[in-house]
PDB file of N, CA and C in Angstrom:
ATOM      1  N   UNK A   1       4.867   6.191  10.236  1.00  0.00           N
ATOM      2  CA  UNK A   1       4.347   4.876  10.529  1.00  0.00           C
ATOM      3  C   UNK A   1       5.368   4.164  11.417  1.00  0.00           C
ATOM      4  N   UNK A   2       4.865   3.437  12.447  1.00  0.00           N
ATOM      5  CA  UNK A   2       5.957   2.697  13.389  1.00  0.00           C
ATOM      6  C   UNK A   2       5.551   0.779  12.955  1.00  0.00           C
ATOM      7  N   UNK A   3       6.707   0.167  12.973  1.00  0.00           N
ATOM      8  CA  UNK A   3       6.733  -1.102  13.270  1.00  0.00           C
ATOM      9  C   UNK A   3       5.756  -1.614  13.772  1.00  0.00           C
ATOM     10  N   UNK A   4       4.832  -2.700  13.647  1.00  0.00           N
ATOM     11  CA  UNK A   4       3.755  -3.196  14.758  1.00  0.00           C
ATOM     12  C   UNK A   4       2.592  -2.582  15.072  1.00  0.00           C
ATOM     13  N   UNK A   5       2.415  -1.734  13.967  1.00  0.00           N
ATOM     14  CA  UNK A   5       0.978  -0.689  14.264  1.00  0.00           C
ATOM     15  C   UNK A   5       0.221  -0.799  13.012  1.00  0.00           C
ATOM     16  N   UNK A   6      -0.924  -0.596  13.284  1.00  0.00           N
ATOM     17  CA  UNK A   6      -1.804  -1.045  11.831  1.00  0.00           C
ATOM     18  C   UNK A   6      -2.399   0.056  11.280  1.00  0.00           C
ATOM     19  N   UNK A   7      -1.237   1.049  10.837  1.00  0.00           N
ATOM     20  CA  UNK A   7      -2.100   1.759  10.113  1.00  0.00           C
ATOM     21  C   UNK A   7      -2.778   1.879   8.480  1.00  0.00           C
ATOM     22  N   UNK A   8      -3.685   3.004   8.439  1.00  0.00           N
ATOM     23  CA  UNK A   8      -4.517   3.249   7.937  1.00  0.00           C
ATOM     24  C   UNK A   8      -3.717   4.360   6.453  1.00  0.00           C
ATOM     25  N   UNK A   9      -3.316   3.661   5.254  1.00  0.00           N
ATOM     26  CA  UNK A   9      -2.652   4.432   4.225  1.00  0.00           C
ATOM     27  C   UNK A   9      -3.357   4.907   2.971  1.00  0.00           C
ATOM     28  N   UNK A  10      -3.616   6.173   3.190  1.00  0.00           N
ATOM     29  CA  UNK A  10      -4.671   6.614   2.078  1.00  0.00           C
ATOM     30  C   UNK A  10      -3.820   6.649   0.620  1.00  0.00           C
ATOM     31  N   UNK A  11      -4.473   5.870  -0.246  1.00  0.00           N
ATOM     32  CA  UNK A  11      -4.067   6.150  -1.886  1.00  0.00           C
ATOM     33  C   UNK A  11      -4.654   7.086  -2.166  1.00  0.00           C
ATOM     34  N   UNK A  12      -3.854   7.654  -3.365  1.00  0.00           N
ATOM     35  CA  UNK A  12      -4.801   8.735  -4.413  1.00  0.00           C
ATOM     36  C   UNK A  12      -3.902   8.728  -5.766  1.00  0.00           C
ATOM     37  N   UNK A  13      -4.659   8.174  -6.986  1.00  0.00           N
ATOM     38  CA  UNK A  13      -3.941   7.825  -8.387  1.00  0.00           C
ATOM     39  C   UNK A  13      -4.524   9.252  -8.993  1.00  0.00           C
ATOM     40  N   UNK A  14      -3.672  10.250  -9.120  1.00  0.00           N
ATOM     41  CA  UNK A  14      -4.450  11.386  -9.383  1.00  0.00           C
ATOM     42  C   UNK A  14      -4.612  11.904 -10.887  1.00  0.00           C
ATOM     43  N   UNK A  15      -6.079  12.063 -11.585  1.00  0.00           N
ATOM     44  CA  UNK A  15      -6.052  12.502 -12.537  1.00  0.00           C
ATOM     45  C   UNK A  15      -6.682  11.324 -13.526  1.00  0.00           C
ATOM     46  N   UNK A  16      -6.896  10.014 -12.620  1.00  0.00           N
ATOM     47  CA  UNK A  16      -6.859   8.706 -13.771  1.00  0.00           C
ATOM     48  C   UNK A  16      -8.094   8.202 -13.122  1.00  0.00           C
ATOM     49  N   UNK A  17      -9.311   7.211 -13.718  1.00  0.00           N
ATOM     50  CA  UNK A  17      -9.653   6.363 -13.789  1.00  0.00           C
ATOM     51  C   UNK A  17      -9.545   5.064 -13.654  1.00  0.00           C
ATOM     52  N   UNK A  18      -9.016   4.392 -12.586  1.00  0.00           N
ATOM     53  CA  UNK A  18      -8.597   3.135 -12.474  1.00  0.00           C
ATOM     54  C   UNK A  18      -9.254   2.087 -11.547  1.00  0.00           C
ATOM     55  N   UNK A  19     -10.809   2.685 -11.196  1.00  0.00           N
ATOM     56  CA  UNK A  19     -11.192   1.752 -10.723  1.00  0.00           C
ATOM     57  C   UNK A  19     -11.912   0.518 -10.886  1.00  0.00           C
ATOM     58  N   UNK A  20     -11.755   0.621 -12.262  1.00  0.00           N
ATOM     59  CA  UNK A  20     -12.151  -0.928 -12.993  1.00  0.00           C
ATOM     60  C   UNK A  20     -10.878  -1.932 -13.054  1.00  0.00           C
ATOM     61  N   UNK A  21      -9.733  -1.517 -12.968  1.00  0.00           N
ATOM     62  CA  UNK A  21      -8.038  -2.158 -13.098  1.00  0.00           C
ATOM     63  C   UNK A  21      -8.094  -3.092 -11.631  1.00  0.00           C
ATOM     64  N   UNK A  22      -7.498  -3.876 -11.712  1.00  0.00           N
ATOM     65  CA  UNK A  22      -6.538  -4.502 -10.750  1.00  0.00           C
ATOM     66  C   UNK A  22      -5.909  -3.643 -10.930  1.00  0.00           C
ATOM     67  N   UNK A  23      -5.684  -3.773  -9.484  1.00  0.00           N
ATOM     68  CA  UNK A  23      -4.383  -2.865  -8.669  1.00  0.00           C
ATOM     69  C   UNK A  23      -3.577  -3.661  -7.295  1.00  0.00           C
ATOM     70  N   UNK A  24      -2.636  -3.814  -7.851  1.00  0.00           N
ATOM     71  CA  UNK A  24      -1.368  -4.741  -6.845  1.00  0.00           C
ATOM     72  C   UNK A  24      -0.057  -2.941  -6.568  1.00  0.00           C
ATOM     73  N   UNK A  25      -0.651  -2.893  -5.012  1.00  0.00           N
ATOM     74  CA  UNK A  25       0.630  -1.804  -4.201  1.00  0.00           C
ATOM     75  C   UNK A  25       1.519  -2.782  -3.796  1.00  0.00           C
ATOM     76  N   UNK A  26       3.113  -2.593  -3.775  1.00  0.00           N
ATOM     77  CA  UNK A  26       3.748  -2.864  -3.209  1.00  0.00           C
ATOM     78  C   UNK A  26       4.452  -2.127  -2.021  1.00  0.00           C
ATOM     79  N   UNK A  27       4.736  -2.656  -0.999  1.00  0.00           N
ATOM     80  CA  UNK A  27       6.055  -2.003  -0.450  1.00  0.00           C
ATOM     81  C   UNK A  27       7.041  -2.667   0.035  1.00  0.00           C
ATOM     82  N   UNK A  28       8.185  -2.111  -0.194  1.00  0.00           N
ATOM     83  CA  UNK A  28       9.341  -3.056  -0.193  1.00  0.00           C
ATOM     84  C   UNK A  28      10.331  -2.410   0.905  1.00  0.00           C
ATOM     85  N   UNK A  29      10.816  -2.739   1.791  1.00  0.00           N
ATOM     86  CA  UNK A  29      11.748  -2.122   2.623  1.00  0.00           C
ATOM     87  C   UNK A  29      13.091  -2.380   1.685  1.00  0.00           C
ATOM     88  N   UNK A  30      13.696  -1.187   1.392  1.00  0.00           N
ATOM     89  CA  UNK A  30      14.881  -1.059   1.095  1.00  0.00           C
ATOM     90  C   UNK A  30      15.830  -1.432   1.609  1.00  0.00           C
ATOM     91  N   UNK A  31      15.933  -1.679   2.758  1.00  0.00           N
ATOM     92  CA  UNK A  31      17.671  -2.675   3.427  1.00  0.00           C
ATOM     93  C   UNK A  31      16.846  -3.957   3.034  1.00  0.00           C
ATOM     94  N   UNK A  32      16.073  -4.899   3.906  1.00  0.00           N
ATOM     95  CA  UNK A  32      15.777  -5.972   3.656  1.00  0.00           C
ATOM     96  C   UNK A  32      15.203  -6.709   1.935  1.00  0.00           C
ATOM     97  N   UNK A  33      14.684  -5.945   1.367  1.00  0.00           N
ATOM     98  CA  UNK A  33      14.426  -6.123   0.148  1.00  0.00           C
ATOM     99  C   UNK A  33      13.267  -7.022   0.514  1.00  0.00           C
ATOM    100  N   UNK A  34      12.179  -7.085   1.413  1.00  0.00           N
ATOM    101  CA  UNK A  34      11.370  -8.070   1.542  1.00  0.00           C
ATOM    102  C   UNK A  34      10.092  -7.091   1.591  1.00  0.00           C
ATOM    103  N   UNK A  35       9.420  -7.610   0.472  1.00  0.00           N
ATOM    104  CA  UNK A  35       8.372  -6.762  -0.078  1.00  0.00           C
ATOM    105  C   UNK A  35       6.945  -7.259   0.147  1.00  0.00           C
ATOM    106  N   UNK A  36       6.146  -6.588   0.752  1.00  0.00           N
ATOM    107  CA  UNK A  36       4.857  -6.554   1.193  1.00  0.00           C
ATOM    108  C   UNK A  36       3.671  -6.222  -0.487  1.00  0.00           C
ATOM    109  N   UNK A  37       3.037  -7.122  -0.916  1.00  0.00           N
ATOM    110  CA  UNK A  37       1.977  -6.611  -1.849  1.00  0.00           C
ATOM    111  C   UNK A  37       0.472  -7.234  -1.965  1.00  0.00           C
ATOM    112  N   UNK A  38      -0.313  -5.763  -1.670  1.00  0.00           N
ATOM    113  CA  UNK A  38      -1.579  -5.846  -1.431  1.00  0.00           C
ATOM    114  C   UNK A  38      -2.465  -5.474  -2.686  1.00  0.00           C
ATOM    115  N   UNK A  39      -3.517  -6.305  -3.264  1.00  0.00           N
ATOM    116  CA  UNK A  39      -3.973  -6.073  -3.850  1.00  0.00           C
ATOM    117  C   UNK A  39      -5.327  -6.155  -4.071  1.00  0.00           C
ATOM    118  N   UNK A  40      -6.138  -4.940  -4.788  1.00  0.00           N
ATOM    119  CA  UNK A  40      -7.210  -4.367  -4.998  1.00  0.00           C
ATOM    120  C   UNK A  40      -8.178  -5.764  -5.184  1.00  0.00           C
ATOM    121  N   UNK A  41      -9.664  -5.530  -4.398  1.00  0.00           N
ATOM    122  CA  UNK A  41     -10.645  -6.355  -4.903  1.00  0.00           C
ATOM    123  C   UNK A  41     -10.774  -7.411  -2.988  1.00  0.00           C
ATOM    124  N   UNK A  42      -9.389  -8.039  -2.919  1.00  0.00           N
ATOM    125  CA  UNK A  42      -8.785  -8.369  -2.140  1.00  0.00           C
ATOM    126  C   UNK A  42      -8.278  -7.806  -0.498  1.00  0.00           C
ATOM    127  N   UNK A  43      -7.566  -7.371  -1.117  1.00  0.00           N
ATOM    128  CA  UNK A  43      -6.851  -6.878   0.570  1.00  0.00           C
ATOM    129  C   UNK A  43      -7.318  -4.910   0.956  1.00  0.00           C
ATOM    130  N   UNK A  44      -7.828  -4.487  -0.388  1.00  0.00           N
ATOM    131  CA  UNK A  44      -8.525  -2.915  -0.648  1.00  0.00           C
ATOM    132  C   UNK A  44      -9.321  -2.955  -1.700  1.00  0.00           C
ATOM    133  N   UNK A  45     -10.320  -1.892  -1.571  1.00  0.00           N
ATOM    134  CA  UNK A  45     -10.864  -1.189  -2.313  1.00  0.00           C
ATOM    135  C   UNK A  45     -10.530   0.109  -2.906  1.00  0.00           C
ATOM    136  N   UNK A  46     -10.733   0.289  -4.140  1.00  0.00           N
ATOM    137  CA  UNK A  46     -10.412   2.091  -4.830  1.00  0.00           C
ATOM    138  C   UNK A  46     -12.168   2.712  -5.455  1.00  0.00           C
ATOM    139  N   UNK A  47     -12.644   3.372  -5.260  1.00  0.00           N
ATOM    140  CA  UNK A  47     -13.373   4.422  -5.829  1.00  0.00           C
ATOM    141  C   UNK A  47     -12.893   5.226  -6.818  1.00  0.00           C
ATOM    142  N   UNK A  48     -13.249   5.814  -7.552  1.00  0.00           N
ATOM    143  CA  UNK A  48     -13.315   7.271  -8.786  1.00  0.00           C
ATOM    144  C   UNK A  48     -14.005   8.379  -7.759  1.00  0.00           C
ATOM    145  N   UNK A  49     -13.356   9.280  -7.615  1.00  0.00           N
ATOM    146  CA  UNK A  49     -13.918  10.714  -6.854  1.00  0.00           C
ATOM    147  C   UNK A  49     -13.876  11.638  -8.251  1.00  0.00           C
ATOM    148  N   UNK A  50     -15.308  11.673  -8.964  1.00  0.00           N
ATOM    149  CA  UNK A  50     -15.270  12.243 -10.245  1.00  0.00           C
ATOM    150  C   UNK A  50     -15.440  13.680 -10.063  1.00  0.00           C
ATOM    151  N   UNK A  51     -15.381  14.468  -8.799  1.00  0.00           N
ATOM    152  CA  UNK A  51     -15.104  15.470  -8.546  1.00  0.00           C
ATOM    153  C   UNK A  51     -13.655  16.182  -8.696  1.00  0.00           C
ATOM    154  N   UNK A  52     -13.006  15.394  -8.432  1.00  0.00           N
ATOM    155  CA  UNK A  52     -11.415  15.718  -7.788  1.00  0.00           C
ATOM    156  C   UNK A  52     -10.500  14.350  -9.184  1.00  0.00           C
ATOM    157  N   UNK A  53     -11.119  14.152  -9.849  1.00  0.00           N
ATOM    158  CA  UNK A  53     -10.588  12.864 -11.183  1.00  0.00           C
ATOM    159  C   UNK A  53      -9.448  12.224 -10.419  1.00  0.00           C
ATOM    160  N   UNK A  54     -10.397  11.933  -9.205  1.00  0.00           N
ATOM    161  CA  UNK A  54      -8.851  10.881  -8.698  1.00  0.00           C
ATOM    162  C   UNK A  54      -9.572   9.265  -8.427  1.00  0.00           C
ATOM    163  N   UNK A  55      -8.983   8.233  -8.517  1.00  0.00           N
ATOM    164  CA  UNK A  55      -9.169   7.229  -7.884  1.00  0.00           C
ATOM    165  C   UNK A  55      -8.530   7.272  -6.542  1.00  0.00           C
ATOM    166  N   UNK A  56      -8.916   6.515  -5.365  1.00  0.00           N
ATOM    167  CA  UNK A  56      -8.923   6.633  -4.028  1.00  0.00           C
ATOM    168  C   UNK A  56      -9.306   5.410  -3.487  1.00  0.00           C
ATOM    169  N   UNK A  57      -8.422   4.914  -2.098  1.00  0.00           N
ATOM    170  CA  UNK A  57      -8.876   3.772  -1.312  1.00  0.00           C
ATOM    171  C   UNK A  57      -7.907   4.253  -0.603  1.00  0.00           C
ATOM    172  N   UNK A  58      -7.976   2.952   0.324  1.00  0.00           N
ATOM    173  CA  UNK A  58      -7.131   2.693   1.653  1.00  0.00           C
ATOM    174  C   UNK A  58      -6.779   1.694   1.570  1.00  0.00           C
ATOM    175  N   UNK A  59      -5.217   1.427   2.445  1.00  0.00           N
ATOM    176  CA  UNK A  59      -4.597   0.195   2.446  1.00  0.00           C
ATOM    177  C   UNK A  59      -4.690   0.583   3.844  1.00  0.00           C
ATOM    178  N   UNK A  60      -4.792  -0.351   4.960  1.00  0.00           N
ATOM    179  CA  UNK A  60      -4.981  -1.138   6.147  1.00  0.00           C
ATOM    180  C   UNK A  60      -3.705  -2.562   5.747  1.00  0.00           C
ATOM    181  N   UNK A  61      -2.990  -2.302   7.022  1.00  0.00           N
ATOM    182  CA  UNK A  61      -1.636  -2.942   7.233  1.00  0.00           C
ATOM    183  C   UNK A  61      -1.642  -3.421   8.877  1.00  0.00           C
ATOM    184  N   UNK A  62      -1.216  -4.918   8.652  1.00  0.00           N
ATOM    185  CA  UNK A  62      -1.300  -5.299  10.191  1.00  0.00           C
ATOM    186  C   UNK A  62      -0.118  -5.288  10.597  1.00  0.00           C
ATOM    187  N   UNK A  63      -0.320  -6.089  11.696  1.00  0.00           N
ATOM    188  CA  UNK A  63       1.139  -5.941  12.891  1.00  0.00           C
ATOM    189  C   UNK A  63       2.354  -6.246  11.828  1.00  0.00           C
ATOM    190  N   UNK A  64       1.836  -7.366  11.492  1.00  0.00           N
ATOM    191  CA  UNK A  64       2.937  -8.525  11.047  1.00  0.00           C
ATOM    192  C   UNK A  64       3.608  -7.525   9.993  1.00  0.00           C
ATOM    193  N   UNK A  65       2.628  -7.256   8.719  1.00  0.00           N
ATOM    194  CA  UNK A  65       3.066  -6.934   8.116  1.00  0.00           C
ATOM    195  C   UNK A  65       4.155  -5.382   8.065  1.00  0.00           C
ATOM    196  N   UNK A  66       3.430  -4.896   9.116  1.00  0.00           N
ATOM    197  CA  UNK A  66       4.871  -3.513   9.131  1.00  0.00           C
ATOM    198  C   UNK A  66       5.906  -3.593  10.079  1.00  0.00           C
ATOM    199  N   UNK A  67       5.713  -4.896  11.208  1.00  0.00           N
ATOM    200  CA  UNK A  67       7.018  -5.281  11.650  1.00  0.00           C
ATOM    201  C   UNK A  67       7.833  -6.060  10.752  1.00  0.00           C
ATOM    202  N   UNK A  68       7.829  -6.274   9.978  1.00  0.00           N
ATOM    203  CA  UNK A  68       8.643  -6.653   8.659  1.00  0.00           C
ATOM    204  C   UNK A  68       9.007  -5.772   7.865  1.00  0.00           C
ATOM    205  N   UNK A  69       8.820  -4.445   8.245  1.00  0.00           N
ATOM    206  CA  UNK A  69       9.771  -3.452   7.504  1.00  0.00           C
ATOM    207  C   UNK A  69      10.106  -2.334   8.502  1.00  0.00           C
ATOM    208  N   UNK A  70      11.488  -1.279   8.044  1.00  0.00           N
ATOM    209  CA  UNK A  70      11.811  -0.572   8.708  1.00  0.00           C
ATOM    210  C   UNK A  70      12.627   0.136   8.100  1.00  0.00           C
ATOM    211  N   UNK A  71      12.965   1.028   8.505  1.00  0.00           N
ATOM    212  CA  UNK A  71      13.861   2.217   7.775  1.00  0.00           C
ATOM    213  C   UNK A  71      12.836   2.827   6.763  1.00  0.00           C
ATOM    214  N   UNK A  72      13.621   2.931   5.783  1.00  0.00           N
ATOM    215  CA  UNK A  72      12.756   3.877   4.681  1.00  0.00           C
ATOM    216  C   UNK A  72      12.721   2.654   3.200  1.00  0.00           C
ATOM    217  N   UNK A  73      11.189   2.665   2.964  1.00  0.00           N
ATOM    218  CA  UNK A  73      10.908   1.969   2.389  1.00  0.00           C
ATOM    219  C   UNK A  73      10.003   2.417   0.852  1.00  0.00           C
ATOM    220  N   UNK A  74      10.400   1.865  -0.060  1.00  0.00           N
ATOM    221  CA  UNK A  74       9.622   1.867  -1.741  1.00  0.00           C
ATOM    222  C   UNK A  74       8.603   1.347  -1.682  1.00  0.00           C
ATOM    223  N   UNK A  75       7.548   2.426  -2.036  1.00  0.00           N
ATOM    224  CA  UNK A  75       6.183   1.882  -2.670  1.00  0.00           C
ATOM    225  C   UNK A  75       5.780   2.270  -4.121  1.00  0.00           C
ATOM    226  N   UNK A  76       5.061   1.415  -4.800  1.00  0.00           N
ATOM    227  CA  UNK A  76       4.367   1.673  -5.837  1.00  0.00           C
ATOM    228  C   UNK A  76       3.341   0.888  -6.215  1.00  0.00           C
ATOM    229  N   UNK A  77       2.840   1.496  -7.439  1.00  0.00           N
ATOM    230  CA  UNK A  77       1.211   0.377  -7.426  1.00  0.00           C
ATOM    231  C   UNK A  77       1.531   0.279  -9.233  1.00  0.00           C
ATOM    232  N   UNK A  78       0.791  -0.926  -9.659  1.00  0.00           N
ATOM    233  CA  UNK A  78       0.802  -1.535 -10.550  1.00  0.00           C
ATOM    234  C   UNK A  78      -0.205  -1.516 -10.830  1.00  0.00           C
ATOM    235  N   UNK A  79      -1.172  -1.254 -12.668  1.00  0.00           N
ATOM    236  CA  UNK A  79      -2.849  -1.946 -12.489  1.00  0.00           C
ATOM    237  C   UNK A  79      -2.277  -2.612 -14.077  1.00  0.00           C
ATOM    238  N   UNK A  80      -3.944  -3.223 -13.789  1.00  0.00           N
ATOM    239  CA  UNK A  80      -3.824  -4.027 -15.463  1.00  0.00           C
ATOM    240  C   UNK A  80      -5.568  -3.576 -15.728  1.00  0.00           C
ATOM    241  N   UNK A  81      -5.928  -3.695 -16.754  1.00  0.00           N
ATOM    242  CA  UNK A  81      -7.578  -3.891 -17.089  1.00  0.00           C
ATOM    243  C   UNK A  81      -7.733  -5.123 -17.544  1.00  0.00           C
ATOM    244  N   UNK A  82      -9.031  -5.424 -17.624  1.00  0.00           N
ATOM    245  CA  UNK A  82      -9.840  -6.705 -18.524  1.00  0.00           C
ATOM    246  C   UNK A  82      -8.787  -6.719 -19.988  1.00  0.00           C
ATOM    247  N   UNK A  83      -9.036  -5.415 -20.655  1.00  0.00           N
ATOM    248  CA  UNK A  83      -8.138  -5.793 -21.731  1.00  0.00           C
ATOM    249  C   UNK A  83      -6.615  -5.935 -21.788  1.00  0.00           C
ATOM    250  N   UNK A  84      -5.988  -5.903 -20.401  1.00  0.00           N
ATOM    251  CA  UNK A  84      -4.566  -6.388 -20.583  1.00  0.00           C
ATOM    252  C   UNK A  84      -3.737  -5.019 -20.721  1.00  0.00           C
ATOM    253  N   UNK A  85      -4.499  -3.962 -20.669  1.00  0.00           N
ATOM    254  CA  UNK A  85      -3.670  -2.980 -20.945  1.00  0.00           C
ATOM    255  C   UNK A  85      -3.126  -2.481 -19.233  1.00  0.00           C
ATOM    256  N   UNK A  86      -2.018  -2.045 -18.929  1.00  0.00           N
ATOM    257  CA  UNK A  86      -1.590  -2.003 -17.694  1.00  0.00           C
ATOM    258  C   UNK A  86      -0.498  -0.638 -17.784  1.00  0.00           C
ATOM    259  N   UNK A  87      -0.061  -0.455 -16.157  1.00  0.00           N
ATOM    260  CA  UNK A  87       0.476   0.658 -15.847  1.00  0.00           C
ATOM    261  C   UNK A  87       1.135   0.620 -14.660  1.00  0.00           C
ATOM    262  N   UNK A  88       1.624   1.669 -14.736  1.00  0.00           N
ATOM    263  CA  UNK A  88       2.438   1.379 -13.067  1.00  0.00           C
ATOM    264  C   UNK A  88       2.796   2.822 -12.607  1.00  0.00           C
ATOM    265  N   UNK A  89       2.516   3.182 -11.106  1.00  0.00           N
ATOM    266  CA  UNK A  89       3.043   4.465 -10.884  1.00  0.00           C
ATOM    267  C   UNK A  89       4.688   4.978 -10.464  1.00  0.00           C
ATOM    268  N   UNK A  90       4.750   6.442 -10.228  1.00  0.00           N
ATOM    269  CA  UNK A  90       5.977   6.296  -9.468  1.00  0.00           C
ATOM    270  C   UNK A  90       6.164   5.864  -8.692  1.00  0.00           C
ATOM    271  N   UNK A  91       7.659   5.941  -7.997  1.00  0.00           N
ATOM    272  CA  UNK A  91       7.896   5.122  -6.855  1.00  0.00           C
ATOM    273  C   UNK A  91       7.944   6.443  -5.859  1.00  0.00           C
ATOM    274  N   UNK A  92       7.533   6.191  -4.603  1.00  0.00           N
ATOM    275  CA  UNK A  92       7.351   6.900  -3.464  1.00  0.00           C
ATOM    276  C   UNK A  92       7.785   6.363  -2.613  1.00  0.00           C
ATOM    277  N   UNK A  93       8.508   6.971  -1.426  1.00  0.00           N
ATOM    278  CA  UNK A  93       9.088   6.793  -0.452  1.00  0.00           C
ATOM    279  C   UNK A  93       8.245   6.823   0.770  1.00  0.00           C
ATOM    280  N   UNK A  94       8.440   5.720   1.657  1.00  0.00           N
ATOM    281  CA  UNK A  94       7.654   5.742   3.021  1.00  0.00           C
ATOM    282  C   UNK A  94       9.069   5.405   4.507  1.00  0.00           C
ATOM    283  N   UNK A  95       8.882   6.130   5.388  1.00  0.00           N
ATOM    284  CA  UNK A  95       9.472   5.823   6.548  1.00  0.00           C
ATOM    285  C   UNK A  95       9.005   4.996   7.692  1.00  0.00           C
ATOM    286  N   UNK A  96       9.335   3.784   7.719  1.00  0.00           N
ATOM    287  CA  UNK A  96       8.797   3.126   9.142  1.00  0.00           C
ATOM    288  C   UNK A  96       9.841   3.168  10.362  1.00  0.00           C
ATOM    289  N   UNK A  97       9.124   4.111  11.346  1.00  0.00           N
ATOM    290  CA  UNK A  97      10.359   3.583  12.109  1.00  0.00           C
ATOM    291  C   UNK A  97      10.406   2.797  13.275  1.00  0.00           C
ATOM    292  N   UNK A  98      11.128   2.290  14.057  1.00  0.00           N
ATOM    293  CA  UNK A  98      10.963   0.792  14.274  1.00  0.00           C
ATOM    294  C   UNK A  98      11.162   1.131  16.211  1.00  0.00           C
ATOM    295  N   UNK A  99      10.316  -0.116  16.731  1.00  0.00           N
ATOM    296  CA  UNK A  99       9.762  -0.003  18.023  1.00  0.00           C
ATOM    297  C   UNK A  99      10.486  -0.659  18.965  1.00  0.00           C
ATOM    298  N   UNK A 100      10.908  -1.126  20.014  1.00  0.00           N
ATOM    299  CA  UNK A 100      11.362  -1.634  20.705  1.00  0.00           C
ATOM    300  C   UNK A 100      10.872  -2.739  21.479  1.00  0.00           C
ATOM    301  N   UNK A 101       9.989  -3.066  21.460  1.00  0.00           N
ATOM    302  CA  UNK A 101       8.862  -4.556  21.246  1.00  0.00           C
ATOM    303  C   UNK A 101       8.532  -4.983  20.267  1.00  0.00           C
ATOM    304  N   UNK A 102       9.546  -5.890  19.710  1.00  0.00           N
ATOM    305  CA  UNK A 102       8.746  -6.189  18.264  1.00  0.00           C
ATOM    306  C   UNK A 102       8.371  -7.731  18.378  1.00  0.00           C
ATOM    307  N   UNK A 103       7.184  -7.143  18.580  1.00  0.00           N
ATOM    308  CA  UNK A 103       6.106  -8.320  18.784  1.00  0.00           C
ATOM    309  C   UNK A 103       4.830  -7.845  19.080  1.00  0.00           C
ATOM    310  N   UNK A 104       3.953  -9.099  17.822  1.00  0.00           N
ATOM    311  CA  UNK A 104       2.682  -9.217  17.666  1.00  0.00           C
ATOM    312  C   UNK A 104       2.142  -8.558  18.929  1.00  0.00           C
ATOM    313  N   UNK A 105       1.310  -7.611  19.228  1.00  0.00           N
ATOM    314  CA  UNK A 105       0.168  -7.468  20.652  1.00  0.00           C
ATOM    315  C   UNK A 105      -0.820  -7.517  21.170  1.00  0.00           C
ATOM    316  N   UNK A 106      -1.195  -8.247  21.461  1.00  0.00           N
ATOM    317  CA  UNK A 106      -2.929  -7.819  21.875  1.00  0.00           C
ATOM    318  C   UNK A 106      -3.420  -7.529  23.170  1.00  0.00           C
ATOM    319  N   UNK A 107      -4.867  -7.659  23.045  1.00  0.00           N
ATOM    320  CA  UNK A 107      -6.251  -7.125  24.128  1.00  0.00           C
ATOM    321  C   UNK A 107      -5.940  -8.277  25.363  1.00  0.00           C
ATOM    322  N   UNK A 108      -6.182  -9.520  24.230  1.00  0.00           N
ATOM    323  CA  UNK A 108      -6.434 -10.176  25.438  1.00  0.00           C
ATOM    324  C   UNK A 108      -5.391 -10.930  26.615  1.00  0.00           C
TER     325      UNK A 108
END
């Protein structure tokens, strides 16, 4: 993933049922400690693929938000249910690496 690009980050909670939970992903760039968190309902959607017992979505990330991180950065996701019962995954590592225009771009 580069700085200033909006990509497209596939989840997969594998093995679990969680698409009735709130779900808050974070990611946090490790030098800056300034943490990005998107959450389910809101900023994504997750499905149950009861084929493959995974829950699944996409996180979609804009300019802003991944020119605000760089180097190698911590993610993880958090859920809760209606009844309060909650969870949290491992932490996973992501690399952004960083562009030499850093600034917002557009079309027009």
């Amino acid at each position: 993933m580069y700085q200033g690009t909006t990509p497209t980050i596939p989840i997969r909670f594998m093995g679990v049922d969680i698409s009735d939970a709130k779900i808050y992903v974070t990611i946090q760039d490790d030098t800056k400690k300034s943490p990005i968190t998107l959450i389910s309902g809101e900023d994504f959607t997750v499905s149950y693929d009861s084929e493959n017992k995974n829950t699944v979505g996409e996180l979609h990330l804009t300019q802003e938000q991944t020119l605000g991180l760089s180097g190698t950065c911590t993610v993880q996701a958090r859920y809760v249910f209606a009844d309060g019962e909650s969870g949290a995954t491992k932490k996973q590592k992501i690399v952004v690496q960083d562009v030499i225009m850093k600034d917002v771009i557009s079309y027009v």
